[in-house]
Structures are given as structure tokens and as C-alpha cells.
Protein backbone atom coordinates (compact mmCIF):
# COMPACT_ATOMS: atom_id res chain seq x y z
CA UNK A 1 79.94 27.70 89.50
CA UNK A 2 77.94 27.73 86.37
CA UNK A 3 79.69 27.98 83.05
CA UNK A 4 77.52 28.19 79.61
CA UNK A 5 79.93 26.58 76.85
CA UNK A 6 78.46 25.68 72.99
CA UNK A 7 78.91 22.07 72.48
CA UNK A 8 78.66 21.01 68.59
CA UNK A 9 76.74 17.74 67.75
CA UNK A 10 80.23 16.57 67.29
CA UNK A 11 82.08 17.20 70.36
CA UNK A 12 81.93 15.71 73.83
CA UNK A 13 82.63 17.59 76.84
CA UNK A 14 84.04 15.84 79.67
CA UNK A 15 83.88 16.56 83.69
CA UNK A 16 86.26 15.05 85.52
CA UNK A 17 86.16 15.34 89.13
CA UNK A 18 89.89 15.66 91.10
CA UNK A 19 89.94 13.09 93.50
CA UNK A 20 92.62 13.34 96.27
CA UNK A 21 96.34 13.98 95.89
CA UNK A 22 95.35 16.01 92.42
CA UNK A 23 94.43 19.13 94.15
CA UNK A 24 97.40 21.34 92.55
CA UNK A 25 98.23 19.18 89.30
CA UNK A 26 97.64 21.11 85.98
CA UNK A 27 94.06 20.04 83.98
CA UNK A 28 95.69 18.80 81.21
CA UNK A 29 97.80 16.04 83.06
CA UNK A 30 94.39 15.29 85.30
CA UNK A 31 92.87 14.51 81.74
CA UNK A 32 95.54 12.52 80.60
CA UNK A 33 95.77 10.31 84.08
CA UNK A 34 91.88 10.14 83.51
CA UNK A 35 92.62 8.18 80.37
CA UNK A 36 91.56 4.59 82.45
CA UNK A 37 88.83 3.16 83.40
CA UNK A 38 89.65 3.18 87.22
CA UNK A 39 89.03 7.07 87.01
CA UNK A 40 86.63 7.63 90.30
CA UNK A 41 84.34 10.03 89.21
CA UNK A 42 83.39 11.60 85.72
CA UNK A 43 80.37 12.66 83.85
CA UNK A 44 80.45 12.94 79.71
CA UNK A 45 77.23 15.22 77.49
CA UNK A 46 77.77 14.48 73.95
CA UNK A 47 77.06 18.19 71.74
CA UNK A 48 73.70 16.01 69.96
CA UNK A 49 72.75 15.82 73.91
CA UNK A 50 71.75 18.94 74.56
CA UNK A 51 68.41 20.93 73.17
CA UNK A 52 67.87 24.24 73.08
CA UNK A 53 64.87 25.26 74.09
CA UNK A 54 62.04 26.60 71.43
């Protein structure tokens, strides 16, 4: 799936992958439960990250 999403310089956008037993639980309580560093897998792109190109 590809998803195009404006990021300001500000913001970070988050990624955070479901690991097992999370397959039907709401995105806003995986976030929260995501909230430690034992989190298997996630990926973070800070808005200052990204260049357009031109």
C-alpha cells in the first residue's frame, strides 16, 4: 500500500508494525502499548527528513 501524507518540519510520523496477538486491536491502543522500548518493530521520519524534489 502506498499512502502520500505531508509531514511538517515539526511533526514525526511513526510506523508501527502489529506484531502477534494485535491483529484486531484498535490503532490508537497499538500506539499507546507501543509507548516502551520493548516495542518489536517500528520505523520513525521526522517532517525536516524528507525533501522534495526540485
Amino acid at each position: 500500500m502506498l499512502v502520500t501524507i505531508e509531514l511538517a518540519d515539526d511533526e514525526v510520523l511513526v510506523a508501527l508494525k502489529r506484531p502477534e496477538g494485535y491483529e484486531d486491536t484498535h490503532p490508537k491502543l497499538v500506539a499507546e502499548d507501543a509507548i516502551r522500548e520493548d516495542w518489536p518493530e517500528y520505523r520513525t521520519i521526522h517532517g525536516d527528513e524528507i525533501k522534495t524534489p526540485g
